[in-house]
PDB file of N, CA and C in Angstrom:
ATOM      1  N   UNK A   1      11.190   6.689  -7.370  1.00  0.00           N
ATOM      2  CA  UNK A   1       9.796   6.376  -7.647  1.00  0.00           C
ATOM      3  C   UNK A   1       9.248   5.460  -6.557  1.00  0.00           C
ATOM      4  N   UNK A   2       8.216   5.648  -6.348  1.00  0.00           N
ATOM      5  CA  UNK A   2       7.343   4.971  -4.747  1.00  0.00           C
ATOM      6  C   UNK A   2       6.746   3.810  -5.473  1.00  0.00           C
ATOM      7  N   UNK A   3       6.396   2.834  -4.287  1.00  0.00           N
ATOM      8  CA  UNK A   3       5.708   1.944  -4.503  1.00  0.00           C
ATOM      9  C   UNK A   3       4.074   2.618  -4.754  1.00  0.00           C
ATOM     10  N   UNK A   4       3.171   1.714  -4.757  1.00  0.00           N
ATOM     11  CA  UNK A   4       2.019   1.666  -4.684  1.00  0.00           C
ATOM     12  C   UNK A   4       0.752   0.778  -4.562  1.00  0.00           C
ATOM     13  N   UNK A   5      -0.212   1.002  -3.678  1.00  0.00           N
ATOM     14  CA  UNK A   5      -1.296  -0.054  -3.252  1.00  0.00           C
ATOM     15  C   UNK A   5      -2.061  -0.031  -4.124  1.00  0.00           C
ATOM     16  N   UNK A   6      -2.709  -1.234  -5.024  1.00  0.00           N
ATOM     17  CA  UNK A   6      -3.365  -1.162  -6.065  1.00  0.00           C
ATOM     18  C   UNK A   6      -4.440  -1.899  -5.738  1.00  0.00           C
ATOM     19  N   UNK A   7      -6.015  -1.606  -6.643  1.00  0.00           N
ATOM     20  CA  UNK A   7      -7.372  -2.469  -6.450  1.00  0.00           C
ATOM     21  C   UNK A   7      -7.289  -3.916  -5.382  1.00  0.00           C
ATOM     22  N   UNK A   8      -6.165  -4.878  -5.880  1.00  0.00           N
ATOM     23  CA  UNK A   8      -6.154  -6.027  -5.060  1.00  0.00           C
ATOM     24  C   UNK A   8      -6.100  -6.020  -3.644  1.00  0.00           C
ATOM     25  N   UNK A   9      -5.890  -5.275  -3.116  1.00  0.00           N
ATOM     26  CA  UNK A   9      -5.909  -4.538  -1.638  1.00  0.00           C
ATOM     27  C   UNK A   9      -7.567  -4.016  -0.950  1.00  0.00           C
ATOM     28  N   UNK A  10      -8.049  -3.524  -1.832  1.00  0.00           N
ATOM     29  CA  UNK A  10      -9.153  -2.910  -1.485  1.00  0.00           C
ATOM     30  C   UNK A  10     -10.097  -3.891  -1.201  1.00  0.00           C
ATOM     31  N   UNK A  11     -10.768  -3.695   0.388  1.00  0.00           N
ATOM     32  CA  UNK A  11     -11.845  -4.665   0.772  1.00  0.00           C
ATOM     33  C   UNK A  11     -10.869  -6.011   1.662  1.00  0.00           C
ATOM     34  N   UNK A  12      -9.527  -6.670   1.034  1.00  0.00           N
ATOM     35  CA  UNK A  12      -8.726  -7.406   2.138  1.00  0.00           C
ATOM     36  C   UNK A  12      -7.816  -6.946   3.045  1.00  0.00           C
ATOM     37  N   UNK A  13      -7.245  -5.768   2.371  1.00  0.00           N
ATOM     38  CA  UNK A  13      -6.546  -5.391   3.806  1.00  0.00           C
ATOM     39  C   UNK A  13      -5.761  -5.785   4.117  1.00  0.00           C
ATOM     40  N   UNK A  14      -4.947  -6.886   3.536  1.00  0.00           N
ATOM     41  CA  UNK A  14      -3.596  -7.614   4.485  1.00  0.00           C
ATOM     42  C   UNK A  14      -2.991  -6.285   5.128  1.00  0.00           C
ATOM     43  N   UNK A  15      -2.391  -6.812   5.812  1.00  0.00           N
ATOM     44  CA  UNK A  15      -1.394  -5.548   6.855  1.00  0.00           C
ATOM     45  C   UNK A  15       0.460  -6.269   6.725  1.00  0.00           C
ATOM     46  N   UNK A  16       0.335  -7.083   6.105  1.00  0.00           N
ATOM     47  CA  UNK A  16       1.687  -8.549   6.300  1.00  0.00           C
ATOM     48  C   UNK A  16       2.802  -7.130   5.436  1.00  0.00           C
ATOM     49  N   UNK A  17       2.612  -6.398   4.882  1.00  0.00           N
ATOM     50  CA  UNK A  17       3.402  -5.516   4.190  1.00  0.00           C
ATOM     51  C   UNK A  17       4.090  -4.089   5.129  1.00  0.00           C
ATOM     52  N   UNK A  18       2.962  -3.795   5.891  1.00  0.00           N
ATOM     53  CA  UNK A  18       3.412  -2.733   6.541  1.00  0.00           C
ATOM     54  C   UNK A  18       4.618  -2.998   7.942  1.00  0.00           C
ATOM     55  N   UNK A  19       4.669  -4.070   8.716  1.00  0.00           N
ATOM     56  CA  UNK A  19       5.509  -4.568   8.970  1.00  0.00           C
ATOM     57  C   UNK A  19       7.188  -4.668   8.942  1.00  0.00           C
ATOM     58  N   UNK A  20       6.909  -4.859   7.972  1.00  0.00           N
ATOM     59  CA  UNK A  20       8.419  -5.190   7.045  1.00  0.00           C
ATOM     60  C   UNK A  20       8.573  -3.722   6.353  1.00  0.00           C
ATOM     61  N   UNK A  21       8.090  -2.500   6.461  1.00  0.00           N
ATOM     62  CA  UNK A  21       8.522  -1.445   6.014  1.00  0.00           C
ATOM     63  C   UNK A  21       9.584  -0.409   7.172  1.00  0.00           C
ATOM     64  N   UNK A  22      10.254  -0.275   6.498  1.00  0.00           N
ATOM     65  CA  UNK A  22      11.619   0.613   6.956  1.00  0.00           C
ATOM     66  C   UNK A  22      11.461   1.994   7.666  1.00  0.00           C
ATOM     67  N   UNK A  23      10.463   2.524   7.043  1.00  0.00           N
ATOM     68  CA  UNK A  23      10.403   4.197   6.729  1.00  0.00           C
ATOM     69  C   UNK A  23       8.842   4.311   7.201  1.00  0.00           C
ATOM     70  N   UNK A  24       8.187   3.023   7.247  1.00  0.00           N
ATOM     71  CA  UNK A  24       6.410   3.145   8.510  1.00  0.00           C
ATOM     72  C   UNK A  24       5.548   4.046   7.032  1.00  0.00           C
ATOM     73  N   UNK A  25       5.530   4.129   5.735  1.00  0.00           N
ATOM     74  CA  UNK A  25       5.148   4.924   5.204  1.00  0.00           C
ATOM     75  C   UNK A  25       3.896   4.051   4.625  1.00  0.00           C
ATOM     76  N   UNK A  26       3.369   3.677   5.307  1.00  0.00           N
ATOM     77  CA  UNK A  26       1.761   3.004   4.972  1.00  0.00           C
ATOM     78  C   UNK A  26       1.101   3.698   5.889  1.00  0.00           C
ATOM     79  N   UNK A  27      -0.373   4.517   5.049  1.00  0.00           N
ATOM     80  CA  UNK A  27      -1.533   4.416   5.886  1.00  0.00           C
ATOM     81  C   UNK A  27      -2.983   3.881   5.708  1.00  0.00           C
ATOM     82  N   UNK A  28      -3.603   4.219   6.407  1.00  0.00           N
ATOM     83  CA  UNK A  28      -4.802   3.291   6.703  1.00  0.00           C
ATOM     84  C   UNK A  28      -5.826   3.863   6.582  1.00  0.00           C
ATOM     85  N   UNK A  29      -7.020   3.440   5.259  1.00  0.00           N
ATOM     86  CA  UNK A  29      -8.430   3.610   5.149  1.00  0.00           C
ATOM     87  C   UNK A  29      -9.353   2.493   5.927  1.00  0.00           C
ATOM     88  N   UNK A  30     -10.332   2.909   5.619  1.00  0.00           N
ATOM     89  CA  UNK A  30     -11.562   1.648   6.306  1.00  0.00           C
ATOM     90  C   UNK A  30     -11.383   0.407   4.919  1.00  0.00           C
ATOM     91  N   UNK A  31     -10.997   0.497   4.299  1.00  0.00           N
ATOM     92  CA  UNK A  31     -11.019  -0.569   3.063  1.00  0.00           C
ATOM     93  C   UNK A  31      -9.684  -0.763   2.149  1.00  0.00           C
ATOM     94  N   UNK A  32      -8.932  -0.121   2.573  1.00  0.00           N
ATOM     95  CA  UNK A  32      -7.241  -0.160   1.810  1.00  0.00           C
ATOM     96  C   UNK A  32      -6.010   0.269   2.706  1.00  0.00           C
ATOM     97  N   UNK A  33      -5.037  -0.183   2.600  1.00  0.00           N
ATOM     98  CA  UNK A  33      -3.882   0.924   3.024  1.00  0.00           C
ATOM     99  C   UNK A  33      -3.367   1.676   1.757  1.00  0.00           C
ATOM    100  N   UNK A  34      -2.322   2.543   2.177  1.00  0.00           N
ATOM    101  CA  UNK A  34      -1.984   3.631   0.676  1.00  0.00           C
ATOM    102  C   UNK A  34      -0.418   3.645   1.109  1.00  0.00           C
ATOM    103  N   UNK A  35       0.396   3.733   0.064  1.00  0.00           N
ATOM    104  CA  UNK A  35       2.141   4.014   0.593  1.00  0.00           C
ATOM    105  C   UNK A  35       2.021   5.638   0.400  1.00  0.00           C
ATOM    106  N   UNK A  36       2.477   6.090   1.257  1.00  0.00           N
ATOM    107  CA  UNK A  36       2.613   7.712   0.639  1.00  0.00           C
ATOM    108  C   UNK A  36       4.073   7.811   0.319  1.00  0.00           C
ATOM    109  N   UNK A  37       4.102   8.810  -1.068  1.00  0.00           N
ATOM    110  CA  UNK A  37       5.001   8.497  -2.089  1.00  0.00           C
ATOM    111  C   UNK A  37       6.008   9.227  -1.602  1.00  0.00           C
ATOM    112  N   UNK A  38       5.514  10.266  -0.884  1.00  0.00           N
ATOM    113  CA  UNK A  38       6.769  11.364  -0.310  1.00  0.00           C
ATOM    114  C   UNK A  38       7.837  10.510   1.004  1.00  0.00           C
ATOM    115  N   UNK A  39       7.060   9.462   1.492  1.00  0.00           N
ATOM    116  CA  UNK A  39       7.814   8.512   2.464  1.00  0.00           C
ATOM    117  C   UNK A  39       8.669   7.099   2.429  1.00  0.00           C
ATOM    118  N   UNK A  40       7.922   6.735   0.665  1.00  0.00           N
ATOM    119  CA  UNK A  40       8.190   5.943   0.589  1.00  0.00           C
ATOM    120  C   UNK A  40       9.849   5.524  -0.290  1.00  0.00           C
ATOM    121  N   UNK A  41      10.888   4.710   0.176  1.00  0.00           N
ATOM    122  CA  UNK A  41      12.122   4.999   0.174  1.00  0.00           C
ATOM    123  C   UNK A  41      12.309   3.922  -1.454  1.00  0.00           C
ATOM    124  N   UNK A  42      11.389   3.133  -1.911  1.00  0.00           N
ATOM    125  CA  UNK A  42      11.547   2.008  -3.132  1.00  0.00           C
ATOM    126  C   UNK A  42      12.363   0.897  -2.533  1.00  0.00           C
ATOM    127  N   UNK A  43      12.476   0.362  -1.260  1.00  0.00           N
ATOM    128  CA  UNK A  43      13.060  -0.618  -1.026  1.00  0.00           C
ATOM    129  C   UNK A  43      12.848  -1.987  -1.579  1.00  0.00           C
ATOM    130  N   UNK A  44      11.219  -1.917  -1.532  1.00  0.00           N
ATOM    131  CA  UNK A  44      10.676  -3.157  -2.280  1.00  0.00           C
ATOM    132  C   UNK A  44      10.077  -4.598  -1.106  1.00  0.00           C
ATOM    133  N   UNK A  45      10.785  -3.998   0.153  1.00  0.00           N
ATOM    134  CA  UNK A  45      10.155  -5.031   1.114  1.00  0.00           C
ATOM    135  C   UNK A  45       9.193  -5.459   1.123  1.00  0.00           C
ATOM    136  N   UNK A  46       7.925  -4.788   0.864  1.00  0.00           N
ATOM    137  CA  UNK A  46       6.568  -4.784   1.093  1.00  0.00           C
ATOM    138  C   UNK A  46       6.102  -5.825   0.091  1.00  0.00           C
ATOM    139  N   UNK A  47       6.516  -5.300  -1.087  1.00  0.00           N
ATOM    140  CA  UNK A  47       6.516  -6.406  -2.428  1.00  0.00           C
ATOM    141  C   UNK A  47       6.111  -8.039  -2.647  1.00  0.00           C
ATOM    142  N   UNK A  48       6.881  -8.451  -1.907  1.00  0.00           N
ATOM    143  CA  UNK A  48       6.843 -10.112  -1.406  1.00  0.00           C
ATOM    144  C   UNK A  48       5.977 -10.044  -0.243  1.00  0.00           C
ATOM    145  N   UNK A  49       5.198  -9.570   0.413  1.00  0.00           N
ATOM    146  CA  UNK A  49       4.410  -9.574   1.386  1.00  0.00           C
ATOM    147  C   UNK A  49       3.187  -9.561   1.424  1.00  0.00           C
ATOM    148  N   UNK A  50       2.770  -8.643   0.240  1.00  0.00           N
ATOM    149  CA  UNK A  50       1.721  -8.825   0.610  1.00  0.00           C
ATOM    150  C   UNK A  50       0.780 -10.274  -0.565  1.00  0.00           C
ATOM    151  N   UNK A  51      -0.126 -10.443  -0.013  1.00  0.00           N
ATOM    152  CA  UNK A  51      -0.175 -11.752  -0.105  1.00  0.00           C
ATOM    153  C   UNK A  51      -1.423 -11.844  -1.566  1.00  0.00           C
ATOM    154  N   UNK A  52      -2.075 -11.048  -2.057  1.00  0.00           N
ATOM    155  CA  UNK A  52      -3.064 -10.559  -2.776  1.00  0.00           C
ATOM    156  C   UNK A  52      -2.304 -10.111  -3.890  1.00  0.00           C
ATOM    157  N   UNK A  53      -0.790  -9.605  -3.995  1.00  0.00           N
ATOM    158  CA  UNK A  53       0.188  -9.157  -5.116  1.00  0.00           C
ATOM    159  C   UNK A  53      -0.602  -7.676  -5.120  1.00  0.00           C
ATOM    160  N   UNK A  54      -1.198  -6.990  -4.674  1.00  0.00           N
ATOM    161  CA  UNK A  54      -1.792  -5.682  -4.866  1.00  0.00           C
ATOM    162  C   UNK A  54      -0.452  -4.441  -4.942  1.00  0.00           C
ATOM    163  N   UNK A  55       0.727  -4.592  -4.658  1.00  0.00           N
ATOM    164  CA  UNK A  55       1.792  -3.269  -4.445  1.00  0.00           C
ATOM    165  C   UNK A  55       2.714  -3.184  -5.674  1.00  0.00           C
ATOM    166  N   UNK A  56       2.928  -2.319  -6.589  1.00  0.00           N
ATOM    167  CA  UNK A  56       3.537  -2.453  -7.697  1.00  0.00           C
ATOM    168  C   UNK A  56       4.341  -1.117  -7.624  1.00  0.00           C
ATOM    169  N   UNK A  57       5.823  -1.470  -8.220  1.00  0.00           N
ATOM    170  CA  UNK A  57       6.462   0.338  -8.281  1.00  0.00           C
ATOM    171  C   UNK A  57       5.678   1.065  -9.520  1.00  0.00           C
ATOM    172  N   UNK A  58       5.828   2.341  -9.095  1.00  0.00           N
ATOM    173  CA  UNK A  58       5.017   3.065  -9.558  1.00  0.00           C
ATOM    174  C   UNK A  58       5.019   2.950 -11.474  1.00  0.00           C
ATOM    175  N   UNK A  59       6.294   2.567 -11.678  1.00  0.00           N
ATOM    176  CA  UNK A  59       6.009   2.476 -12.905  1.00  0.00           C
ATOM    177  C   UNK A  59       6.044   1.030 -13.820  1.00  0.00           C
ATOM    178  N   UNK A  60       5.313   0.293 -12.524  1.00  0.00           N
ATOM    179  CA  UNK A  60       4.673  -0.940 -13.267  1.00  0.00           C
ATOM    180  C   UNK A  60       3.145  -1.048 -13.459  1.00  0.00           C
ATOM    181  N   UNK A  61       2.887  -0.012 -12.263  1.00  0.00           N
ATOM    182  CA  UNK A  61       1.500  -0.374 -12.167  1.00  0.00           C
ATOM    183  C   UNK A  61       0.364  -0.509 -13.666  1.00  0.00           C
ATOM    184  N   UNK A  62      -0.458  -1.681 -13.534  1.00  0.00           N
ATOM    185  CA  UNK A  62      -1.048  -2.283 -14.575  1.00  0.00           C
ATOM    186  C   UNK A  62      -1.858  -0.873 -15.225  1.00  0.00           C
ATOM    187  N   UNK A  63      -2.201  -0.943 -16.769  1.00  0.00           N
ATOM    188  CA  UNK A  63      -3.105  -0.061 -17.188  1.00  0.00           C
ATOM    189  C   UNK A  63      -4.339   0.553 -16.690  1.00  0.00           C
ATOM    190  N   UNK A  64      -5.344  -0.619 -15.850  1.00  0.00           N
ATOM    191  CA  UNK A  64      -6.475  -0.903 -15.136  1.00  0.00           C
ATOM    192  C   UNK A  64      -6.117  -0.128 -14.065  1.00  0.00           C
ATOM    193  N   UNK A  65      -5.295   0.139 -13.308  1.00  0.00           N
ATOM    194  CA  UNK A  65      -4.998   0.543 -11.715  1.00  0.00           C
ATOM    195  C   UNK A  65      -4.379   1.871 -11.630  1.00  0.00           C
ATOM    196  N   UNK A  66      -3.645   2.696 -12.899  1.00  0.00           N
ATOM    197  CA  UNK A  66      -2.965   3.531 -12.877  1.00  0.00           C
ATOM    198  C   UNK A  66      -3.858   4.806 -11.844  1.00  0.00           C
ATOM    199  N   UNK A  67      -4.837   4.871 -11.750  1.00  0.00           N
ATOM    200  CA  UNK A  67      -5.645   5.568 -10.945  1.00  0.00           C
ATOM    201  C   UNK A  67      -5.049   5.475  -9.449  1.00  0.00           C
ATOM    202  N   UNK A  68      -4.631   4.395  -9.174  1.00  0.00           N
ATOM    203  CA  UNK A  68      -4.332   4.166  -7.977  1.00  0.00           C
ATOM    204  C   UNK A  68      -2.733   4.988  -7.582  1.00  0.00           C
ATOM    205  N   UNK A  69      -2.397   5.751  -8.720  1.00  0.00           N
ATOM    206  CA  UNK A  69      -0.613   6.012  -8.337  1.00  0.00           C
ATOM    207  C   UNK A  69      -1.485   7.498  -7.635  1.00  0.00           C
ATOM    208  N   UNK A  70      -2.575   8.132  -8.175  1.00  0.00           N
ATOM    209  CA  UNK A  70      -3.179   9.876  -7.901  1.00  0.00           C
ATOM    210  C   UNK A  70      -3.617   9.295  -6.582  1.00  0.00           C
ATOM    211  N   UNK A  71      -4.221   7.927  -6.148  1.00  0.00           N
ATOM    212  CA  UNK A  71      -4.952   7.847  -5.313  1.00  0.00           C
ATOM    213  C   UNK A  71      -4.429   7.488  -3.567  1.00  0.00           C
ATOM    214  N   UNK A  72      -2.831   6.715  -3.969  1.00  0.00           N
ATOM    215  CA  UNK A  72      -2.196   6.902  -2.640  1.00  0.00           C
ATOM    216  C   UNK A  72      -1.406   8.148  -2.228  1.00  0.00           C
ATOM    217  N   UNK A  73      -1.293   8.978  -3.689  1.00  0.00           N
ATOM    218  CA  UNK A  73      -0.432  10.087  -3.198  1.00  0.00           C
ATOM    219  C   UNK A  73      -1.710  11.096  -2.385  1.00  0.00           C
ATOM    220  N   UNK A  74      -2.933  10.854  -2.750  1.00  0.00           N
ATOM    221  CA  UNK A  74      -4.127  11.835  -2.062  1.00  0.00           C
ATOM    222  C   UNK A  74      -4.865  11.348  -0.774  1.00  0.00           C
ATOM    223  N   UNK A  75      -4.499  10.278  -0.768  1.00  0.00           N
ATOM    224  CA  UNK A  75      -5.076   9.592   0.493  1.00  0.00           C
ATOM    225  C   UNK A  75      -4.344   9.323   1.677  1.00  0.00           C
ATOM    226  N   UNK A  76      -3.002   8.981   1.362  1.00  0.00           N
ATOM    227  CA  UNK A  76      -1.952   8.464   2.179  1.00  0.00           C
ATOM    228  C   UNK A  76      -1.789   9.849   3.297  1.00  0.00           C
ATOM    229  N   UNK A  77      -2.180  10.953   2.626  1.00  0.00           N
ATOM    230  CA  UNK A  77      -2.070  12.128   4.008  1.00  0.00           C
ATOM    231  C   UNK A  77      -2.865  12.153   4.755  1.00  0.00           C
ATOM    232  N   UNK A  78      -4.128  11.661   4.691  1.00  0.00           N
ATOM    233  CA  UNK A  78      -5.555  11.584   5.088  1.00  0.00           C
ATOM    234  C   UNK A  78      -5.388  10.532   5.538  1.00  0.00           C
ATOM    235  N   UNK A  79      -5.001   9.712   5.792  1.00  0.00           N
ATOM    236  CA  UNK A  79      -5.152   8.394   6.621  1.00  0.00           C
ATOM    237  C   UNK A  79      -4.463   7.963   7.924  1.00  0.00           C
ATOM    238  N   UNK A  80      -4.571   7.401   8.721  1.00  0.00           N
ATOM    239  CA  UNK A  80      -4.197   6.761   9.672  1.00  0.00           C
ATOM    240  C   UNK A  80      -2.674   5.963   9.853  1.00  0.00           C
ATOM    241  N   UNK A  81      -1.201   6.399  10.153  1.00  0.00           N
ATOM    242  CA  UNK A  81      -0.140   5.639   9.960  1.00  0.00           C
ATOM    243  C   UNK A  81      -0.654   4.002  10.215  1.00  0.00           C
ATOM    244  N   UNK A  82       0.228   3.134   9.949  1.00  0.00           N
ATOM    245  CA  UNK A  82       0.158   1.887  10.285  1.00  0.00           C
ATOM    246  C   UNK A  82       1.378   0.887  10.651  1.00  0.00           C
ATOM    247  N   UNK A  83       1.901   0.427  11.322  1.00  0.00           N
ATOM    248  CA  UNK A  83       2.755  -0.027  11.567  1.00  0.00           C
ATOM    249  C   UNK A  83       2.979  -1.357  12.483  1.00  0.00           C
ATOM    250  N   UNK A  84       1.501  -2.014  12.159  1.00  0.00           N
ATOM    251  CA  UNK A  84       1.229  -3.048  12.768  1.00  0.00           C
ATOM    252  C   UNK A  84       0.440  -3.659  12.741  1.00  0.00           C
ATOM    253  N   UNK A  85       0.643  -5.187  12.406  1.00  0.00           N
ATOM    254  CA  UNK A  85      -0.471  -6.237  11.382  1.00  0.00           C
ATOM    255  C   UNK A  85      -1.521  -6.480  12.143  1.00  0.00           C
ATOM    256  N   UNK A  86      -2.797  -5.908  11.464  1.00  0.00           N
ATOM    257  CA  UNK A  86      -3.994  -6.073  11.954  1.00  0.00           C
ATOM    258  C   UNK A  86      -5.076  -7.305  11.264  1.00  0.00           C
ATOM    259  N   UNK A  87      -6.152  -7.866  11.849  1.00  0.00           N
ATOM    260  CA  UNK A  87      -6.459  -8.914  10.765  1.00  0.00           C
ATOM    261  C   UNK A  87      -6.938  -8.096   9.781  1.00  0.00           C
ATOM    262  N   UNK A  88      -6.866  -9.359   8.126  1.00  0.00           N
ATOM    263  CA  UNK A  88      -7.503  -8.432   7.527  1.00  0.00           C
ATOM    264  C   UNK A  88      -9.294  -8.568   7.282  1.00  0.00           C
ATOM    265  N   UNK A  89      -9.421  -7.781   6.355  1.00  0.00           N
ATOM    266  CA  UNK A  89     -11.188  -7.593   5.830  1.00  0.00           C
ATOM    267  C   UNK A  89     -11.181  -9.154   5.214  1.00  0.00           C
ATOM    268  N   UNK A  90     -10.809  -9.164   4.378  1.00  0.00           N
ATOM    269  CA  UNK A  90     -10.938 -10.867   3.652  1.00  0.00           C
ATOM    270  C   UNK A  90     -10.417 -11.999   4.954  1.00  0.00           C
ATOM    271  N   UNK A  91     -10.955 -13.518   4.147  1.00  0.00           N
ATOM    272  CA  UNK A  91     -11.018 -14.464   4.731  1.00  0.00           C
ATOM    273  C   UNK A  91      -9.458 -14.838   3.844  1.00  0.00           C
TER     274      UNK A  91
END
């Protein structure tokens, strides 16, 4: 089961997660990153990183966010790899 980028992400952007990933399986919107689930290995690195708490395994993610497990598996192909901390959107 994959991790996943949830609401707390959207609009800040930390990048402090993609970094510390093994397998590079983060990509990049104008307002979120997404783990794509087919890449992503459950190591958990990312976890402690990012700094907003936005990344949850897939089967924690909160009631409120479950939208977000359809939304990195549909986006994460469509997006931009990432593999290197950019500033983020938030202060």
């Amino acid at each position: 089961m994959p991790h996943v980028v949830c609401q707390p992400c959207f609009g800040c952007k930390y990048t402090d997660c993609v970094v510390v990933c093994p397998v590079e399986c983060f990509y990049e919107s104008d307002k979120i990153v997404f783990i794509h689930p087919e890449e992503c290995i459950d190591c958990e690195a990312c976890v402690p990183e990012c700094p907003v708490e936005a990344i949850f395994h897939e089967d924690s993610v909160p009631d409120e966010w479950k939208d977000f497990i359809r939304l990195n598996a549909e986006m994460a192909p469509q997006g931009e790899p990432i593999t290197e901390k950019k500033p983020p959107l938030a202060d």
